[in-house]
C-alpha atoms as a PDB file:
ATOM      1  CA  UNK A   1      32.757  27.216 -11.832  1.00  0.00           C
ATOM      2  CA  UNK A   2      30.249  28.051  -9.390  1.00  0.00           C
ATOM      3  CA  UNK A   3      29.087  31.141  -7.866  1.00  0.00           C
ATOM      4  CA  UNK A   4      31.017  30.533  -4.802  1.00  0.00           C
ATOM      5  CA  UNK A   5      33.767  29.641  -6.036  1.00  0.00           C
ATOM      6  CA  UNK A   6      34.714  31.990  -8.368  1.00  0.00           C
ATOM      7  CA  UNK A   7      33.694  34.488  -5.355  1.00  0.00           C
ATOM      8  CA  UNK A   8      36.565  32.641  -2.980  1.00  0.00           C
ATOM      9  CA  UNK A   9      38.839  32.605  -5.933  1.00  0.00           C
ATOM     10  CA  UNK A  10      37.817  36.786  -6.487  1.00  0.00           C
ATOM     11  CA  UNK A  11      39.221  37.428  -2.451  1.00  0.00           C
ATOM     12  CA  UNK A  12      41.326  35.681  -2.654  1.00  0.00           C
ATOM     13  CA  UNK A  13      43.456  37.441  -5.198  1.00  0.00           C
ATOM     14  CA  UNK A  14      41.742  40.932  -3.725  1.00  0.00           C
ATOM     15  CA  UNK A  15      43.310  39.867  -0.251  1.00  0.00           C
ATOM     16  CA  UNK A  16      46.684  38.508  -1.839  1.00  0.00           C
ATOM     17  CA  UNK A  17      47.426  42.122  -3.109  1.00  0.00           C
ATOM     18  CA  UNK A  18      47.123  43.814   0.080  1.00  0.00           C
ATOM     19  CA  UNK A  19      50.398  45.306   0.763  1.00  0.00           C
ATOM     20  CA  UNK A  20      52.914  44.561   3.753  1.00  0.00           C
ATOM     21  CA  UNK A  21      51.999  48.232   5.071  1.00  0.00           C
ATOM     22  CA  UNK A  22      47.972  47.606   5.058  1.00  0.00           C
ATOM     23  CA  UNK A  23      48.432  44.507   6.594  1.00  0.00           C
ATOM     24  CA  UNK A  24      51.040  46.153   9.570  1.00  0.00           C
ATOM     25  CA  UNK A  25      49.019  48.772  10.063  1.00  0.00           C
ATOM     26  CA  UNK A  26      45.657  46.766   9.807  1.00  0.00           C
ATOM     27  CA  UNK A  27      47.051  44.339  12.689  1.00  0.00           C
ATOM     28  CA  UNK A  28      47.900  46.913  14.579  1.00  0.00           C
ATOM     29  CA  UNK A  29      45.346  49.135  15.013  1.00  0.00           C
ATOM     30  CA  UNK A  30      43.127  46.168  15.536  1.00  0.00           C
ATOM     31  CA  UNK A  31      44.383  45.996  19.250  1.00  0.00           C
ATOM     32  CA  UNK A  32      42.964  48.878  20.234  1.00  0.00           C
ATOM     33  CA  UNK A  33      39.459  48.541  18.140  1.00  0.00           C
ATOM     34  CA  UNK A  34      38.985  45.309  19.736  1.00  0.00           C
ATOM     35  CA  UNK A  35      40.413  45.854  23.455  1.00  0.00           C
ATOM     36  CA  UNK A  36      38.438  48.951  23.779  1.00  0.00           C
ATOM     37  CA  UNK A  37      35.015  47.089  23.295  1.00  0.00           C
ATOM     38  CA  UNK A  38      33.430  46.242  26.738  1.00  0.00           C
ATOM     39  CA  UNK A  39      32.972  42.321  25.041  1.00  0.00           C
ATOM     40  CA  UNK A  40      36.765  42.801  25.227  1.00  0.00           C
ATOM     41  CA  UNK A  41      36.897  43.786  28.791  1.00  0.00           C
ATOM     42  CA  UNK A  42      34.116  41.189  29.989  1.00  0.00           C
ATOM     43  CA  UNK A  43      35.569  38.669  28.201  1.00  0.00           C
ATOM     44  CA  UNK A  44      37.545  36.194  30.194  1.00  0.00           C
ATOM     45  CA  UNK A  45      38.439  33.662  27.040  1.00  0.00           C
ATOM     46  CA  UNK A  46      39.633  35.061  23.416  1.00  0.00           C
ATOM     47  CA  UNK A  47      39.286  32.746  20.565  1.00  0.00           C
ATOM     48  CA  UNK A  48      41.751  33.686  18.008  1.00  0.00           C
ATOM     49  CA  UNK A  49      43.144  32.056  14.782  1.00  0.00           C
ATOM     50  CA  UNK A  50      46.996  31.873  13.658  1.00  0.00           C
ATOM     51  CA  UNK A  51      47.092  33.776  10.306  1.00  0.00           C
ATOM     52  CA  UNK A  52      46.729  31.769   6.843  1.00  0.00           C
ATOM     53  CA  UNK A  53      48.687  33.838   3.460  1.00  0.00           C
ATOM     54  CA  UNK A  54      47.563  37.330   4.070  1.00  0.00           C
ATOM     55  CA  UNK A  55      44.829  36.989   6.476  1.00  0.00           C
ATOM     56  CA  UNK A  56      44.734  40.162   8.597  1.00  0.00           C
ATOM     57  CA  UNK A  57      46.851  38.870  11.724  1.00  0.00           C
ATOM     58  CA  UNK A  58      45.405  38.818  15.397  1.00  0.00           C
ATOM     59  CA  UNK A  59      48.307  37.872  16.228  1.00  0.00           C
ATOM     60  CA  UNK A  60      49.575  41.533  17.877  1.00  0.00           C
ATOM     61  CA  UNK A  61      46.182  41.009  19.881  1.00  0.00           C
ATOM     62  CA  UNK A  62      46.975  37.445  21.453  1.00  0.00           C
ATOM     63  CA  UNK A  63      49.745  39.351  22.975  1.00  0.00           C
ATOM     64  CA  UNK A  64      47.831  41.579  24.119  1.00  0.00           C
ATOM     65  CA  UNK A  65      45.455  39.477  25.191  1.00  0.00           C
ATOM     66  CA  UNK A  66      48.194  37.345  27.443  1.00  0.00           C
ATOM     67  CA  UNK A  67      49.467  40.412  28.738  1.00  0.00           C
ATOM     68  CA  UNK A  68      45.291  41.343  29.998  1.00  0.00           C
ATOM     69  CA  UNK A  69      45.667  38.195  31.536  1.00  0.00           C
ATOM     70  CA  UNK A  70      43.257  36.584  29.054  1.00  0.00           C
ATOM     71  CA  UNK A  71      42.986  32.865  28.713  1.00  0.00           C
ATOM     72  CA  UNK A  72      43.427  32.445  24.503  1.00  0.00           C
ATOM     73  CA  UNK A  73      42.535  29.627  22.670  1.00  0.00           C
ATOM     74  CA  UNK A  74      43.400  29.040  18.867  1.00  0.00           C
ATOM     75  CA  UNK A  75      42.138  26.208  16.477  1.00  0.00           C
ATOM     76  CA  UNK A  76      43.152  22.871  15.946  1.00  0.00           C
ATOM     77  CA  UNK A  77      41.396  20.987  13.099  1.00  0.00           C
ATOM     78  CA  UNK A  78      40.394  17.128  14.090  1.00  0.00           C
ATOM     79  CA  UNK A  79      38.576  16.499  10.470  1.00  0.00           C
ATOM     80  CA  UNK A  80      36.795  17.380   7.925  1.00  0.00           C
ATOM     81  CA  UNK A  81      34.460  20.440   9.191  1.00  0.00           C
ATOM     82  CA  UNK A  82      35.194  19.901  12.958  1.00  0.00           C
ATOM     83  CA  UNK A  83      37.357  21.953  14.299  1.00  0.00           C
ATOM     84  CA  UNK A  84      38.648  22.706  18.825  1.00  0.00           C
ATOM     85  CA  UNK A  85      40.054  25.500  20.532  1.00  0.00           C
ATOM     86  CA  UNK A  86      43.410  24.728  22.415  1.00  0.00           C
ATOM     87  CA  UNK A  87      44.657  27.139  24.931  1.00  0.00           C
ATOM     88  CA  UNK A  88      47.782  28.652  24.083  1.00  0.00           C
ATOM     89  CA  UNK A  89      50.294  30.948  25.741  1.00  0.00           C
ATOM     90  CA  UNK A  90      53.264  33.357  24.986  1.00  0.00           C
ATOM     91  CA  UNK A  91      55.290  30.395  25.261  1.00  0.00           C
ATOM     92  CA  UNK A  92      53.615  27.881  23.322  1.00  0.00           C
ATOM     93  CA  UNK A  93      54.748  26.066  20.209  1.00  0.00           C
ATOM     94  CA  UNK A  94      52.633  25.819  16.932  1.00  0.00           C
ATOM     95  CA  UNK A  95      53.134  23.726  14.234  1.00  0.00           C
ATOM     96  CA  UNK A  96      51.441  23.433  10.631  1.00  0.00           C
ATOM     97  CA  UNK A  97      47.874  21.799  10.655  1.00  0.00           C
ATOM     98  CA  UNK A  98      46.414  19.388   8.136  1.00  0.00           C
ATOM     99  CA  UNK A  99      45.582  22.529   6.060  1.00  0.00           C
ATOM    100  CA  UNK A 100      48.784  24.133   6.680  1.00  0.00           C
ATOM    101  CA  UNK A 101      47.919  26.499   9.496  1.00  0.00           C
ATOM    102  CA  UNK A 102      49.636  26.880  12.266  1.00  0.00           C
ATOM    103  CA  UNK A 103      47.879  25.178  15.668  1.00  0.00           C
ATOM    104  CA  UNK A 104      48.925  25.330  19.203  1.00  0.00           C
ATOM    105  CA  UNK A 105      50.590  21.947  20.163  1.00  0.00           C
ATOM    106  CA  UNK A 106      48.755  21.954  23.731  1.00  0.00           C
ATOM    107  CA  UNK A 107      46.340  19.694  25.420  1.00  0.00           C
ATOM    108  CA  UNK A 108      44.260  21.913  27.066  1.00  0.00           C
ATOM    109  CA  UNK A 109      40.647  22.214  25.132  1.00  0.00           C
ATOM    110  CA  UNK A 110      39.098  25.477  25.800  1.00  0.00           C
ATOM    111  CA  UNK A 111      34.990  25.791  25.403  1.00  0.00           C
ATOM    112  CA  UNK A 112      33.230  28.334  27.234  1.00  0.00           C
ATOM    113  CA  UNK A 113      31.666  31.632  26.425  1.00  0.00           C
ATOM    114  CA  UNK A 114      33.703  34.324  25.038  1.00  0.00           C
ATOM    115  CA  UNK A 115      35.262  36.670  22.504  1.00  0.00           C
ATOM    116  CA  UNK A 116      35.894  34.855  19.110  1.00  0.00           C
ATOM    117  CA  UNK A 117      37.473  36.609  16.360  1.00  0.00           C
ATOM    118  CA  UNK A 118      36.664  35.003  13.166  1.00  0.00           C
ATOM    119  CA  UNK A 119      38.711  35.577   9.559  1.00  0.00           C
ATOM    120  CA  UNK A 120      37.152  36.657   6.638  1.00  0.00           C
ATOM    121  CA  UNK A 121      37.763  35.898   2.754  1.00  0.00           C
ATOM    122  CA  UNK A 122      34.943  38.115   2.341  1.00  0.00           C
ATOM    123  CA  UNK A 123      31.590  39.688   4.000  1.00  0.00           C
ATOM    124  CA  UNK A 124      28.157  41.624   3.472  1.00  0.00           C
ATOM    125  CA  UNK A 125      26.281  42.654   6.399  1.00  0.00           C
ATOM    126  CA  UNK A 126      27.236  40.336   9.095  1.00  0.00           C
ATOM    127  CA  UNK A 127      27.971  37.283   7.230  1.00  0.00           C
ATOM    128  CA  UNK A 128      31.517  36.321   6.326  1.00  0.00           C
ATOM    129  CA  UNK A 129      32.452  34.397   2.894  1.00  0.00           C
ATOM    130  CA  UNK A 130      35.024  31.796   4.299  1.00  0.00           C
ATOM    131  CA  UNK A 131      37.240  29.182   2.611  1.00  0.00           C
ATOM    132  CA  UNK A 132      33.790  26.546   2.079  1.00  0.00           C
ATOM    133  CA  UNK A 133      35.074  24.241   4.719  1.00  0.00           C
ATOM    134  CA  UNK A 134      31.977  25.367   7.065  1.00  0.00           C
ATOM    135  CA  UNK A 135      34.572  25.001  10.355  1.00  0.00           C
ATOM    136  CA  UNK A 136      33.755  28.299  11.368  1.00  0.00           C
ATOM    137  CA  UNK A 137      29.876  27.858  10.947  1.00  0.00           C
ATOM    138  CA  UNK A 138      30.071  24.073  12.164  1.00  0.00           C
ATOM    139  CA  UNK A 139      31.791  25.418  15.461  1.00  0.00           C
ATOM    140  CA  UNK A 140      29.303  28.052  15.617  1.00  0.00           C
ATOM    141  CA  UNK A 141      26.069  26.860  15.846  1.00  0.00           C
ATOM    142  CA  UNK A 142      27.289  24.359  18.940  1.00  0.00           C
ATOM    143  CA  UNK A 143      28.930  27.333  20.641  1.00  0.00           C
ATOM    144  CA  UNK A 144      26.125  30.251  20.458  1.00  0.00           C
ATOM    145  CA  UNK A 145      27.413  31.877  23.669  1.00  0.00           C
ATOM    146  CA  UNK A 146      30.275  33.481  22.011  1.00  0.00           C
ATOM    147  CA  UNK A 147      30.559  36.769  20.586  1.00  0.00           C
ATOM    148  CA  UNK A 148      32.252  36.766  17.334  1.00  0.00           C
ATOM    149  CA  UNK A 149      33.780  39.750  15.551  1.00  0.00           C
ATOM    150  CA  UNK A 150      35.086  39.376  11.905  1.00  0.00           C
ATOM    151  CA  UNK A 151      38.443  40.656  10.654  1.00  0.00           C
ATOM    152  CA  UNK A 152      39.069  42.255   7.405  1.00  0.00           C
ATOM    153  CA  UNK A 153      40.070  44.761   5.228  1.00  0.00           C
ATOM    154  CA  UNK A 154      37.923  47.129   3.396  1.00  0.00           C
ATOM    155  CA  UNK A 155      38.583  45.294  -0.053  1.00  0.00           C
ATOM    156  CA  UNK A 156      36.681  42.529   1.300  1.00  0.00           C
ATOM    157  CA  UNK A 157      33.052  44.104   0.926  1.00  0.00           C
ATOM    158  CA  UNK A 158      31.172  41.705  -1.032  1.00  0.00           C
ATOM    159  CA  UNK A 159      28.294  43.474  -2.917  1.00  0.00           C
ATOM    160  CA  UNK A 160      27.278  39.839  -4.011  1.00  0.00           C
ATOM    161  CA  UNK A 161      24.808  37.244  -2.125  1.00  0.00           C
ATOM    162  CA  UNK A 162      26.575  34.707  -1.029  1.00  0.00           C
ATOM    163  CA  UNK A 163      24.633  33.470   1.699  1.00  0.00           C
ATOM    164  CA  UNK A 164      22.949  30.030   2.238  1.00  0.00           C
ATOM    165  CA  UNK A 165      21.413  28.124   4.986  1.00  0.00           C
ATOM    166  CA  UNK A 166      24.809  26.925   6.710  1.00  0.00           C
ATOM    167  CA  UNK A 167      26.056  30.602   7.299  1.00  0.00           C
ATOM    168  CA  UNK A 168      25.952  31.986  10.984  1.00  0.00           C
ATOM    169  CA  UNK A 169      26.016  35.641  11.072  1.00  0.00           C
ATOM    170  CA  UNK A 170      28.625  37.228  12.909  1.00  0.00           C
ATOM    171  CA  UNK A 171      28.049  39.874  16.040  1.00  0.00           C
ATOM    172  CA  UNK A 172      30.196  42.281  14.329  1.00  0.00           C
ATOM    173  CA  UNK A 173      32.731  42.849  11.160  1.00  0.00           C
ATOM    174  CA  UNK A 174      35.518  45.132  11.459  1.00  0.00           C
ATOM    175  CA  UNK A 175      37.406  46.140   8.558  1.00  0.00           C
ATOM    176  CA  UNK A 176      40.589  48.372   7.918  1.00  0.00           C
END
C-alpha cells in the first residue's frame, strides 16, 4: 500500500470516530466562523458540497447562505475527475451521485467567482488530503478566482507530506 493510501485509509477511520456531538457542534459553529469573514459578506456565490459519511456538514451554512440571499451551488460529478456546480435552493431535490453523494437535480450551472468551501480527509498548511479523485484540484486550477476555505476537524492535522504536483493550496483551513 502506498503512502497515500494508507494516509486516506488513516482519516478516514480518524474522521469515522468523530462523535454525533463534535460533528453538531462542529457544523454549527461553522456558520458563524464562515459568515463573519468579509469573503463571506462580498461573496455573492457559495460553493458548497452535500456531506459524504462523516464529513463535517455545511449544510447548516447553505441555509444560511439562502436566507443571506446567496446564490449556492453544490457539485455534480460528469466523470472521472470533472466535476460542475449546480445552483441549488431551499427547495431543491438531491439525489445520490455516481459516487454516492448527494447532487442537486437542477439545470442551472453556476461558474463565477466566489466563496468555495472545500472538504477535507486531511490537511497540513494549506493543502487538503482528499479522496485521490483530484475533482477538487481539477476544478481548481480552471476556476482560480474563487476563494476556498477547507472544513475539518482538529483530528485531521496531518504531520505527514502528502503533497505532489496536482495539489492546489487552499486560501484557508478551518478546523473544530
Amino acid at each position: 500500500m502506498d503512502n497515500l493510501s494508507y494516509l486516506r485509509k488513516k482519516m478516514l477511520r480518524i474522521r469515522d470516530d468523530t462523535n454525533s456531538q463534535l460533528q453538531e457542534k462542529a457544523s454549527l459553529e461553522l456558520i458563524s466562523s464562515i459568515t463573519s469573514k468579509e469573503i463571506y459578506k462580498d461573496s455573492k456565490i457559495i460553493y458548497l458540497y452535500y456531506p459524504f459519511k462523516n464529513e463535517l456538514s455545511p449544510l447548516p451554512l447553505f441555509k444560511q447562505a439562502c436566507l443571506d440571499q446567496k446564490i449556492v451551488a453544490f457539485p455534480k460529478v460528469i466523470k472521472k475527475g470533472e466535476m460542475i456546480f449546480l445552483q441549488a435552493d431551499l427547495n431543491t431535490q438531491f439525489e445520490e451521485g455516481i459516487y454516492k453523494i448527494k447532487e442537486p437535480i437542477s439545470k442551472k450551472v453556476i461558474s463565477s467567482d466566489g466563496l468555495m468551501i472545500v472538504p477535507l480527509l486531511g490537511f497540513k498548511g494549506s493543502y487538503r488530503l482528499g479522496y485521490g479523485g483530484n475533482f477538487y484540484n481539477n476544478y481548481l486550477k480552471k476556476h482560480r478566482e474563487l476563494y476556498t476555505i477547507g472544513i475539518g476537524y482538529k483530528c485531521q492535522v496531518l504531520t505527514e507530506d502528502f503533497r505532489n504536483e496536482n495539489d492546489i493550496p487552499l486560501n484557508e483551513i478551518i478546523s473544530f
